[in-house]
N, C-alpha and C. Protein backbone atom coordinates (compact mmCIF):
# COMPACT_ATOMS: atom_id res chain seq x y z
N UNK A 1 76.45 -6.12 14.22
CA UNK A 1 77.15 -6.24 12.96
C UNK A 1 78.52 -5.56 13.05
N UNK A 2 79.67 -6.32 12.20
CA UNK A 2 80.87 -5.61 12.08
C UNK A 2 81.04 -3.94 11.40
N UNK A 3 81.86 -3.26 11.81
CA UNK A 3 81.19 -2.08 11.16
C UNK A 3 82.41 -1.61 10.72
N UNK A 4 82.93 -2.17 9.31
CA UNK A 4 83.86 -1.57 8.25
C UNK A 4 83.63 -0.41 7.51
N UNK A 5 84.13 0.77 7.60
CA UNK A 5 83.67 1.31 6.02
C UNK A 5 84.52 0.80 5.07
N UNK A 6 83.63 0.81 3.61
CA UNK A 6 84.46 0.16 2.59
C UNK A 6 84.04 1.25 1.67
N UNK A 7 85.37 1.68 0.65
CA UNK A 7 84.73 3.01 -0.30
C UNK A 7 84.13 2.45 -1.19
N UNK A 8 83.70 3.67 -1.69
CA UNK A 8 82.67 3.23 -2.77
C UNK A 8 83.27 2.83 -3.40
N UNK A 9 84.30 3.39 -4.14
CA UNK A 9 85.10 2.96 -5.80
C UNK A 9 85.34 1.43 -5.37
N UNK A 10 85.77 1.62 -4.11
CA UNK A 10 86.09 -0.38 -4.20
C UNK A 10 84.43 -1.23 -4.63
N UNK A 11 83.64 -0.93 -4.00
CA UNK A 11 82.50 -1.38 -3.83
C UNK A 11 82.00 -1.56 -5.60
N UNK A 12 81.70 -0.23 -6.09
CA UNK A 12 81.22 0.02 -7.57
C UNK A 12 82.13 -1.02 -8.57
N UNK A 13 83.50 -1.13 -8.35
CA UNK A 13 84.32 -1.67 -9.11
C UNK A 13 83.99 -3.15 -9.13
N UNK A 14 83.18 -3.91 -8.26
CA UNK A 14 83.01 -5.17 -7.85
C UNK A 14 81.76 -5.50 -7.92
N UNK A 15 80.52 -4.30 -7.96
CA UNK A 15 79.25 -4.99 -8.11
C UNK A 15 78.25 -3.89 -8.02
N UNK A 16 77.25 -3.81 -9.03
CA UNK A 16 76.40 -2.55 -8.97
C UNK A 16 75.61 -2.73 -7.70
N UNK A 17 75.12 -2.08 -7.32
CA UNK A 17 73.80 -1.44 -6.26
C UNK A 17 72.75 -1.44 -6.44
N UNK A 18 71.74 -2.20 -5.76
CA UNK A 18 69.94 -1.35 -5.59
C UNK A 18 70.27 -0.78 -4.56
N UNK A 19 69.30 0.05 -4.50
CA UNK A 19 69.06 0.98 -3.54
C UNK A 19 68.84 0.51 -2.19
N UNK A 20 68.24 -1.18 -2.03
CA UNK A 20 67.94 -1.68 -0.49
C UNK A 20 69.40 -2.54 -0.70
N UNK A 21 70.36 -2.27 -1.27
CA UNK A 21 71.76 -2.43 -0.99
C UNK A 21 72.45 -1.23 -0.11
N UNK A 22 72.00 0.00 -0.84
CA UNK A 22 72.76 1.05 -0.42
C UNK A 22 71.95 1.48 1.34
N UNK A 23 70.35 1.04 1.33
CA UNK A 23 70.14 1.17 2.64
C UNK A 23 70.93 0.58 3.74
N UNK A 24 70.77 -0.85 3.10
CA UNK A 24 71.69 -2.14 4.36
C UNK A 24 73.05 -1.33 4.79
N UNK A 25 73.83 -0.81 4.15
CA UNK A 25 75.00 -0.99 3.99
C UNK A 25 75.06 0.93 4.49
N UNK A 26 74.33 1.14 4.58
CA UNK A 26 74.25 2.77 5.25
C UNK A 26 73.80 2.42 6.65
N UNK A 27 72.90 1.61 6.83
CA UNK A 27 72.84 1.26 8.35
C UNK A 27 73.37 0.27 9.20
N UNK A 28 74.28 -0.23 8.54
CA UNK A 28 75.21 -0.83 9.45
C UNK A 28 76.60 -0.41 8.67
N UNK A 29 76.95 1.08 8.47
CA UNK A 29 78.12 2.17 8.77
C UNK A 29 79.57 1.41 7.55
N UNK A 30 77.85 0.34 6.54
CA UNK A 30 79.89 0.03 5.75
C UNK A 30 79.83 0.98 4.60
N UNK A 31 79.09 1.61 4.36
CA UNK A 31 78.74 2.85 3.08
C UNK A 31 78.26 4.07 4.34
N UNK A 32 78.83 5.37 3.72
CA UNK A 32 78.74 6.99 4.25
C UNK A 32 77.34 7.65 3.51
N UNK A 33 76.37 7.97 4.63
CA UNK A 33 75.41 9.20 3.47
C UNK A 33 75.91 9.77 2.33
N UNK A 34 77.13 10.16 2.48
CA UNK A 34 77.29 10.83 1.23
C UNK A 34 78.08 9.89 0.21
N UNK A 35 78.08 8.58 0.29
CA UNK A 35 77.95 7.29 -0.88
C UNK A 35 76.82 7.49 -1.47
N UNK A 36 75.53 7.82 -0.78
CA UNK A 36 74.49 7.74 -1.31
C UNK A 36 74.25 8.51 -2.41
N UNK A 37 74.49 10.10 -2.15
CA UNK A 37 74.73 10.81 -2.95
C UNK A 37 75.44 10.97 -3.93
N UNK A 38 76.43 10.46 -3.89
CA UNK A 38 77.66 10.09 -5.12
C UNK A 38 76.50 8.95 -5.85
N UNK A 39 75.88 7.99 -5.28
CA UNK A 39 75.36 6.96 -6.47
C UNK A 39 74.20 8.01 -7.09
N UNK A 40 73.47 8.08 -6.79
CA UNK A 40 72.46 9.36 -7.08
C UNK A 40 73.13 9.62 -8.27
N UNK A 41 74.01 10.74 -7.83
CA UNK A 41 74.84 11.53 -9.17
C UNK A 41 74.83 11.00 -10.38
N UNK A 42 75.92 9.66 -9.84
CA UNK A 42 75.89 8.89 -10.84
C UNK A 42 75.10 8.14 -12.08
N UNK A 43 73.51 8.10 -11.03
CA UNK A 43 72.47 7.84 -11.84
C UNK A 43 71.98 8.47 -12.38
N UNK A 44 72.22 10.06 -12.48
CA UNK A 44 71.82 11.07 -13.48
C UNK A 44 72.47 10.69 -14.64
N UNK A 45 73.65 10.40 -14.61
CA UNK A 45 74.31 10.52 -15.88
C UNK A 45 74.13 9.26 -16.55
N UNK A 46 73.11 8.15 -16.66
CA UNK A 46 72.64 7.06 -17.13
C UNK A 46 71.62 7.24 -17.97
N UNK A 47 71.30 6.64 -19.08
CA UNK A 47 70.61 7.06 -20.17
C UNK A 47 68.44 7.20 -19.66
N UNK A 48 68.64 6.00 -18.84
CA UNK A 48 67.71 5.96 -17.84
C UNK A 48 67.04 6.99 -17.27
N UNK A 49 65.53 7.63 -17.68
CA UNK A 49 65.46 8.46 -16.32
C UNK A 49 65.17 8.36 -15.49
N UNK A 50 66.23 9.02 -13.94
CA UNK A 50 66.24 9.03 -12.96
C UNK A 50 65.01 9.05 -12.44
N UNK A 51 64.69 8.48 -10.64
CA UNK A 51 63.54 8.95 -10.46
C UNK A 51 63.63 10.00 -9.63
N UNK A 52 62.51 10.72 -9.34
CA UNK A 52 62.76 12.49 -8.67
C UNK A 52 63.36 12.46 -7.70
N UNK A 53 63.20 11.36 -6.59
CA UNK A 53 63.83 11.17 -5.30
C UNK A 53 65.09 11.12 -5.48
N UNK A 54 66.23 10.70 -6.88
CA UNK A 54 67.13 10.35 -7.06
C UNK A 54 67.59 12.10 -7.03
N UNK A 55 67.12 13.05 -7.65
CA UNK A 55 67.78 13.93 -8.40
C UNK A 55 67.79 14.34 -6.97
N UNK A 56 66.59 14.64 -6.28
CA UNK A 56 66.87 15.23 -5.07
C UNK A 56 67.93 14.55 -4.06
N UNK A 57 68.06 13.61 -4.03
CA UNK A 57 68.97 13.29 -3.54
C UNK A 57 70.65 13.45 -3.98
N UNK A 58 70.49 13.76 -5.24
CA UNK A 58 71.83 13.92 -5.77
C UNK A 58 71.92 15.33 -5.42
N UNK A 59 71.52 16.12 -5.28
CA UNK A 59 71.58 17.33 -4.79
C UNK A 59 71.60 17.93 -3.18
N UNK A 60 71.61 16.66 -2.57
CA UNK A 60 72.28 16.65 -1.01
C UNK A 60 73.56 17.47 -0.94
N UNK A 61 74.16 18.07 0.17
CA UNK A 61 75.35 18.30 0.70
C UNK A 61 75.42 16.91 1.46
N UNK A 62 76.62 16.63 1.56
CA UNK A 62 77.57 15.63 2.15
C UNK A 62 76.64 15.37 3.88
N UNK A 63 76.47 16.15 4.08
CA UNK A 63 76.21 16.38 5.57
C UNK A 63 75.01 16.51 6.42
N UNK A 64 73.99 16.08 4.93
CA UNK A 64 72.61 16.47 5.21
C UNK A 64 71.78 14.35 5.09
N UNK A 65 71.12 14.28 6.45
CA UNK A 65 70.65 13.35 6.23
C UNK A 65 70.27 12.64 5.04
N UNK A 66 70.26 11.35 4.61
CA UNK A 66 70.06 10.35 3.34
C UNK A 66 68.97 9.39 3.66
N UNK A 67 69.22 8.76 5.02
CA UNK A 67 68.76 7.27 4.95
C UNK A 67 67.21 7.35 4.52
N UNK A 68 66.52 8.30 5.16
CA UNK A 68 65.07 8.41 4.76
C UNK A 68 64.49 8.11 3.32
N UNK A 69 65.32 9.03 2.49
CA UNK A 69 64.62 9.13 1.13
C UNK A 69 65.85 7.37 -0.08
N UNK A 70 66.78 7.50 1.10
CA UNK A 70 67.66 5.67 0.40
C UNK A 70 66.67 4.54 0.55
N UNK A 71 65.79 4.89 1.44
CA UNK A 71 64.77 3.74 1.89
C UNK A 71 63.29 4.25 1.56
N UNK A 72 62.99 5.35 1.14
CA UNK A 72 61.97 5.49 0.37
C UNK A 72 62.30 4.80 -1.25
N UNK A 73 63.46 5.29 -1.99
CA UNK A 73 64.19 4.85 -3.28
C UNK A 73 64.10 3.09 -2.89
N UNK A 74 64.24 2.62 -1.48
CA UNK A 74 64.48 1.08 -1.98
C UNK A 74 63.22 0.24 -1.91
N UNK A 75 61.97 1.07 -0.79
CA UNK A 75 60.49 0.81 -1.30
C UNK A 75 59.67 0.61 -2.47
N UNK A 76 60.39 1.43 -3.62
CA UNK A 76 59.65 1.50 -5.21
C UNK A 76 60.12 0.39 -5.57
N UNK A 77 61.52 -0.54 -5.31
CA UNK A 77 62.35 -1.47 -5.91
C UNK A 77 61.85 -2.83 -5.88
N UNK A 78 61.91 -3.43 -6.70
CA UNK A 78 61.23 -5.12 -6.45
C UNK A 78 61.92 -5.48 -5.56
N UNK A 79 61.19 -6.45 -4.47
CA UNK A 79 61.45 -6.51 -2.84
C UNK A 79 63.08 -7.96 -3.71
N UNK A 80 63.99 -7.59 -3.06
CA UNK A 80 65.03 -8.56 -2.46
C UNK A 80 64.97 -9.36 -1.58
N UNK A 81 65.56 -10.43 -1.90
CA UNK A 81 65.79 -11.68 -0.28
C UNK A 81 66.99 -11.29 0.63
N UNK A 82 66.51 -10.63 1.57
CA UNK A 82 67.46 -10.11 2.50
C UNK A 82 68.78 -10.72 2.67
N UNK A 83 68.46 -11.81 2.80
CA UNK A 83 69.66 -13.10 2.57
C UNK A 83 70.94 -12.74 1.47
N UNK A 84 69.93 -12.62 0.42
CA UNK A 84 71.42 -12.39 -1.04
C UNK A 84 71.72 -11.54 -0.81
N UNK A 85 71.08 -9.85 0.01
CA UNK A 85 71.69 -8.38 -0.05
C UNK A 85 72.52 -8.96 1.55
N UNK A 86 72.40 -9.30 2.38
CA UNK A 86 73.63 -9.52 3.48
C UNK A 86 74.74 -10.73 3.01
N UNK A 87 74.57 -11.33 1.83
CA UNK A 87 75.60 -12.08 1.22
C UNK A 87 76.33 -11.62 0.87
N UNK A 88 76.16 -10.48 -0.11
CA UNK A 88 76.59 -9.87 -0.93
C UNK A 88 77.37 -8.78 -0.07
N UNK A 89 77.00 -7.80 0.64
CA UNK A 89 77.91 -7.15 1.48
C UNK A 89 78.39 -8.32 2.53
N UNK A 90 78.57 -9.35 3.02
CA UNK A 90 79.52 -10.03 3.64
C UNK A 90 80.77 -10.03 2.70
N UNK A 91 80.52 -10.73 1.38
CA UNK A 91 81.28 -10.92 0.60
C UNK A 91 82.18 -9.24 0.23
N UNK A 92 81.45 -8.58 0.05
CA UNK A 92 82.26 -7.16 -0.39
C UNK A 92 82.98 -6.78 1.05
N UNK A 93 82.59 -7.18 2.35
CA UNK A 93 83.22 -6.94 3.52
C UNK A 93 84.70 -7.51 3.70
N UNK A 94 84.40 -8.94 3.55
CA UNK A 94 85.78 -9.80 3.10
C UNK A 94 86.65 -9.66 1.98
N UNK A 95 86.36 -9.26 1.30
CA UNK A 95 87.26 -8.92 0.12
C UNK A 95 87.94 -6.88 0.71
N UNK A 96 87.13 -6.41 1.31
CA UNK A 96 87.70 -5.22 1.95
C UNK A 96 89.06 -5.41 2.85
N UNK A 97 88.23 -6.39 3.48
CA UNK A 97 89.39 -6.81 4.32
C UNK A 97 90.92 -7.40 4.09
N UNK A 98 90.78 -8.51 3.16
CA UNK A 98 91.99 -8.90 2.40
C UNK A 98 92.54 -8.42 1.79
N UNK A 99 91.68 -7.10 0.94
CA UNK A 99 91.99 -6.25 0.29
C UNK A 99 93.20 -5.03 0.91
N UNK A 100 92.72 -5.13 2.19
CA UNK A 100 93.69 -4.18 3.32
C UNK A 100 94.94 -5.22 4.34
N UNK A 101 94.49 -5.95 4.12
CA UNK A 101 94.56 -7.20 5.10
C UNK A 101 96.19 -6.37 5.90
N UNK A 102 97.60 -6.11 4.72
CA UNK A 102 98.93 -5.53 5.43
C UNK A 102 98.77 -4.32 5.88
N UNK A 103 97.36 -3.95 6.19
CA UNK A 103 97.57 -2.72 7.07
C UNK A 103 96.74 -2.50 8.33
N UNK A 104 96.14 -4.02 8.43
CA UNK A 104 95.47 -4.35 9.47
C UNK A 104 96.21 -5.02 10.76
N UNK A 105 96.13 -5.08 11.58
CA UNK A 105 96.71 -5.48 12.82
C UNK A 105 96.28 -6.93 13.14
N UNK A 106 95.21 -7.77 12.64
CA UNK A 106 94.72 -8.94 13.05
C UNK A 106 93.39 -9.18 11.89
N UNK A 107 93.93 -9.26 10.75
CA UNK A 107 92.57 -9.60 9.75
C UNK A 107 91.80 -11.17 10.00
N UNK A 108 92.64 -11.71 10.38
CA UNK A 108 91.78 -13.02 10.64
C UNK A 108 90.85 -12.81 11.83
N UNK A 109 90.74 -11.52 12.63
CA UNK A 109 89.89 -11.64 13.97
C UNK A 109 89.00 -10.56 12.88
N UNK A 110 89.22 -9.80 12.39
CA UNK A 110 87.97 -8.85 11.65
C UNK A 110 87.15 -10.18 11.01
N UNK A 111 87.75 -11.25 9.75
CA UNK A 111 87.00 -12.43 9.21
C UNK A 111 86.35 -13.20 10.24
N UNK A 112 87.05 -13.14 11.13
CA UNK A 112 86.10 -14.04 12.53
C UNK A 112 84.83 -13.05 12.87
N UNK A 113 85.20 -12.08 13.28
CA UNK A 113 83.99 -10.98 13.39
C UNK A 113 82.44 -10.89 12.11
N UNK A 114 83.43 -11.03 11.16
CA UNK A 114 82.31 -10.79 9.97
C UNK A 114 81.64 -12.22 10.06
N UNK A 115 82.52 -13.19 10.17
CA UNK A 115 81.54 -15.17 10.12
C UNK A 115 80.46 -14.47 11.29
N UNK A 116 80.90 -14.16 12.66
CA UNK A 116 79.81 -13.89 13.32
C UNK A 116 78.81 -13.53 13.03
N UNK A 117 78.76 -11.85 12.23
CA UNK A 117 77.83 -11.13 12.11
C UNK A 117 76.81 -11.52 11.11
N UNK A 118 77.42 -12.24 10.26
CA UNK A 118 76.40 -12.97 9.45
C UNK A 118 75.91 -14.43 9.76
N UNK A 119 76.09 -14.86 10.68
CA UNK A 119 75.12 -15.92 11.27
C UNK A 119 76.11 -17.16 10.66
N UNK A 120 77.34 -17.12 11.01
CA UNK A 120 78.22 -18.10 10.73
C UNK A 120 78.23 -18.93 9.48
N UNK A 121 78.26 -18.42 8.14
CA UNK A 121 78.18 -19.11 6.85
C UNK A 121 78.98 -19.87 7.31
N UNK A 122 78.68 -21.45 6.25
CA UNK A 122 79.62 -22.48 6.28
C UNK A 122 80.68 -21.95 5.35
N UNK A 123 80.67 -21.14 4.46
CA UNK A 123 81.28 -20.88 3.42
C UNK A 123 82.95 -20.81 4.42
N UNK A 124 82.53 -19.53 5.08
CA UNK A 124 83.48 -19.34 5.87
C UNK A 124 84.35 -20.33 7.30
N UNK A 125 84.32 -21.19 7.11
CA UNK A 125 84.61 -22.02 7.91
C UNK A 125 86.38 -22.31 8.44
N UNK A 126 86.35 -22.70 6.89
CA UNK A 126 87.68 -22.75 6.97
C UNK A 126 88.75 -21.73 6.82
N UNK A 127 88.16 -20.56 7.19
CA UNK A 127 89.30 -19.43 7.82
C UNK A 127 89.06 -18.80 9.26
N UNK A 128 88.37 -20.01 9.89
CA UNK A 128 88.19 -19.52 11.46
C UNK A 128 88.99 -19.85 12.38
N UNK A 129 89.56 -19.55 13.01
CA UNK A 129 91.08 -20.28 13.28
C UNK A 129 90.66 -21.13 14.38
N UNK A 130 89.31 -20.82 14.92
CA UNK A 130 88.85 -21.76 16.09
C UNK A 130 87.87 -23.35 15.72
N UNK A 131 87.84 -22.78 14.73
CA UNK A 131 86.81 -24.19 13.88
C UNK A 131 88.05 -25.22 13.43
N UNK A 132 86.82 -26.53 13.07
CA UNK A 132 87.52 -27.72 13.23
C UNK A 132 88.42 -27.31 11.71
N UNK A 133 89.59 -28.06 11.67
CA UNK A 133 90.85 -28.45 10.93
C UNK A 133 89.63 -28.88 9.47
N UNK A 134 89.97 -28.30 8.26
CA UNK A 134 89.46 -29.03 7.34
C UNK A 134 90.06 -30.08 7.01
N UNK A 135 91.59 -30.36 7.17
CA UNK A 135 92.09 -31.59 6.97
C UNK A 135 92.36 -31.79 8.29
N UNK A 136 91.64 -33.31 9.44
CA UNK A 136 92.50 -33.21 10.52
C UNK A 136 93.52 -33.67 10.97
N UNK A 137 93.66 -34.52 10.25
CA UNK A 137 94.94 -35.76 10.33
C UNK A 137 95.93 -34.91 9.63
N UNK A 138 95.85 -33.84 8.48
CA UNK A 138 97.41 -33.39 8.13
C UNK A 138 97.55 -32.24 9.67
N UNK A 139 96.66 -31.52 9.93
CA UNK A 139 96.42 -31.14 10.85
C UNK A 139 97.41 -31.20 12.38
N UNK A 140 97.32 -32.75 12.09
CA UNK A 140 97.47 -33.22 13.38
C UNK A 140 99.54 -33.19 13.89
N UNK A 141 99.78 -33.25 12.35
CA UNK A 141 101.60 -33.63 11.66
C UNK A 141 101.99 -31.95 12.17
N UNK A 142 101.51 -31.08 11.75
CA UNK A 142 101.65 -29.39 12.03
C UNK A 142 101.79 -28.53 13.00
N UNK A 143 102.88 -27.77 12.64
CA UNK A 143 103.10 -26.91 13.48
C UNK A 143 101.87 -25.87 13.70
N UNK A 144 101.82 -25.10 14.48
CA UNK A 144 100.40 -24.06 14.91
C UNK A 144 100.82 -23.04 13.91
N UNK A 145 102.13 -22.79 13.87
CA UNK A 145 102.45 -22.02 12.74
C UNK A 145 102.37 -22.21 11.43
N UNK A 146 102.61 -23.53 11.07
CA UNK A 146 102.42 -24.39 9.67
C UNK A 146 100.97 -24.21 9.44
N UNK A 147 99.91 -24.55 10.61
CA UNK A 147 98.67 -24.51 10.28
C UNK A 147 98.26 -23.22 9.85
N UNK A 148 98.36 -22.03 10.38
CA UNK A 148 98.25 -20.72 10.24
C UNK A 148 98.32 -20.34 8.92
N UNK A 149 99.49 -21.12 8.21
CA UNK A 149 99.94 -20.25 7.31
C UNK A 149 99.18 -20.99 6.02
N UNK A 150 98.70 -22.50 5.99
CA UNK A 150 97.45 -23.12 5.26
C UNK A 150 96.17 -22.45 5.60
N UNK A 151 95.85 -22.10 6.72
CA UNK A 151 94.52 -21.13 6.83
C UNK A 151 94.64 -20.06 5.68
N UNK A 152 95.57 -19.03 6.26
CA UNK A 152 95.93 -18.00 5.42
C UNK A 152 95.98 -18.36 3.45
N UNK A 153 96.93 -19.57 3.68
CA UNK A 153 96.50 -19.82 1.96
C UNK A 153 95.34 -19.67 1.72
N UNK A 154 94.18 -20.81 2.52
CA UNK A 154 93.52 -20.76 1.63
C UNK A 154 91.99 -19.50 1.55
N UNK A 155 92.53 -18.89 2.39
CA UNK A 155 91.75 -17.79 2.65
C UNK A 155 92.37 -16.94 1.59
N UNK A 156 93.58 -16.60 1.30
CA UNK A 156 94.16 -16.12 -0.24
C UNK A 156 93.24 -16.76 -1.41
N UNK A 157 93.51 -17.90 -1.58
CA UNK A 157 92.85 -18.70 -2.92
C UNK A 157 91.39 -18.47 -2.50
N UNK A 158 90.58 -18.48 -1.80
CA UNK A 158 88.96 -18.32 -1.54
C UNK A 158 89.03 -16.35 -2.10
N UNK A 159 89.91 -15.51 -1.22
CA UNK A 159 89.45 -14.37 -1.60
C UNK A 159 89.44 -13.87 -3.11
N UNK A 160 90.95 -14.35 -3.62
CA UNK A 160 91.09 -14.11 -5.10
C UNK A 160 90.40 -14.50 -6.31
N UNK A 161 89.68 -16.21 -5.91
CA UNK A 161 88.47 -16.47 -6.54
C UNK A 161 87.62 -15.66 -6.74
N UNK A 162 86.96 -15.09 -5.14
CA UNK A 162 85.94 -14.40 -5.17
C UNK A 162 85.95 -13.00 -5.78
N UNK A 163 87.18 -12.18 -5.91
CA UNK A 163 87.70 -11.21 -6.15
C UNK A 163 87.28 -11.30 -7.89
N UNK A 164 87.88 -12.37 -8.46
CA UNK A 164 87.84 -12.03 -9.59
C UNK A 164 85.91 -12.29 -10.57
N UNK A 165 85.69 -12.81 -9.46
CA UNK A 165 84.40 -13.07 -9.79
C UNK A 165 83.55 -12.05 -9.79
N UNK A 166 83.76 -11.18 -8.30
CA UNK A 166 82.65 -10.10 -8.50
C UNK A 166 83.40 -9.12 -9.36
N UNK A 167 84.51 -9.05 -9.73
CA UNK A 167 85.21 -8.08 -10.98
C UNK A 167 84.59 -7.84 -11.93
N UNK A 168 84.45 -9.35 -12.22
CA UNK A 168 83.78 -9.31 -13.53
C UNK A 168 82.32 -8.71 -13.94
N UNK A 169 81.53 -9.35 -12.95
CA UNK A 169 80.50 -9.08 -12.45
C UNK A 169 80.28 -7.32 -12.54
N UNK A 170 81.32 -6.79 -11.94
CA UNK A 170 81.15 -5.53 -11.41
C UNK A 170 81.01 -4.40 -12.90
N UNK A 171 79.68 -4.08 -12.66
CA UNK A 171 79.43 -3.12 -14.49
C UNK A 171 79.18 -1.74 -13.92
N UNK A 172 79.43 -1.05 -12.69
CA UNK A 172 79.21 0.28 -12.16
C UNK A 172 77.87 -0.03 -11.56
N UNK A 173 77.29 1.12 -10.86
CA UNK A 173 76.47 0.99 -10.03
C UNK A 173 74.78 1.34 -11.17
N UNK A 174 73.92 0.58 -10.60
CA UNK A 174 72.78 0.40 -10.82
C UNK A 174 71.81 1.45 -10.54
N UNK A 175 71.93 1.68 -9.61
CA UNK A 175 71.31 2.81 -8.79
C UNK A 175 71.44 4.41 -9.09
């Protein structure tokens, strides 16, 4: 798997958390142990009461193992389709990325990286710079540079869609 960190505030701002979110995403290095603990926190202060594993966990130092008791917390949780929780951080991965995209050195090879790691969605197709031409015949009229820069559109218009979608979506963290 690609291994971005993405902060939390970006993350929270775009889509709450279960807890076998916050596992996935702690073991493949795109959320920090001490994300975990910040959501914890956070779930104290929800009208909800916490469960004990939570408090103890909100009461971690930064520096003290998590994953154990993130994956005990995501055992109590009604089981998820692994599928929608690696959708869902693909999607928060790509939007990290575009999100940074002018301070990256080659974002279209990180989006190539991420199509990989998730088992090549079709979704993502048409921002692979090695996959077939979605149009091939305009395709064919184009400069390599002209083409580039229609990839890039529409990888703009796909991210900003998606952007504003999980925005909305996004009500703080769950967890």
């Amino acid at each position: 798997m690609t291994t971005i960190p993405v902060p939390l505030e970006f993350v929270l701002a775009r889509s709450s958390l279960t807890w076998q979110e916050v596992s996935f995403a702690i073991e493949n290095q795109w959320l920090r142990p001490r994300d975990a603990i910040e959501i914890a926190t956070q779930r104290l202060a929800q009208p909800s009461p916490p469960h004990p594993l939570e408090c103890e966990l909100a009461c971690r130092e930064p520096d003290e193992p998590v994953l154990e008791t993130v994956r005990h917390l995501a055992s109590i949780e009604p089981p998820q389709d692994a599928a929608d929780v690696a959708q869902k951080w693909m999607r928060l991965l790509l939007l990290w990325v575009y999100h940074c995209r002018e301070h990256l050195e080659n974002p279209l090879a990180l989006v190539e990286d991420i199509w990989c790691s998730f088992g090549h969605p079709a979704e993502l197709n048409g921002f692979i710079r090695w996959m077939p031409a979605v149009d091939p015949v305009a395709t064919m009229f184009r400069s390599v540079e002209e083409n580039l820069r229609v990839l890039r559109l529409r990888w703009e218009h796909y991210m900003n869609e998606l952007d504003k979608e999980m925005l909305a979506k996004g009500q703080g963290p769950e967890v």
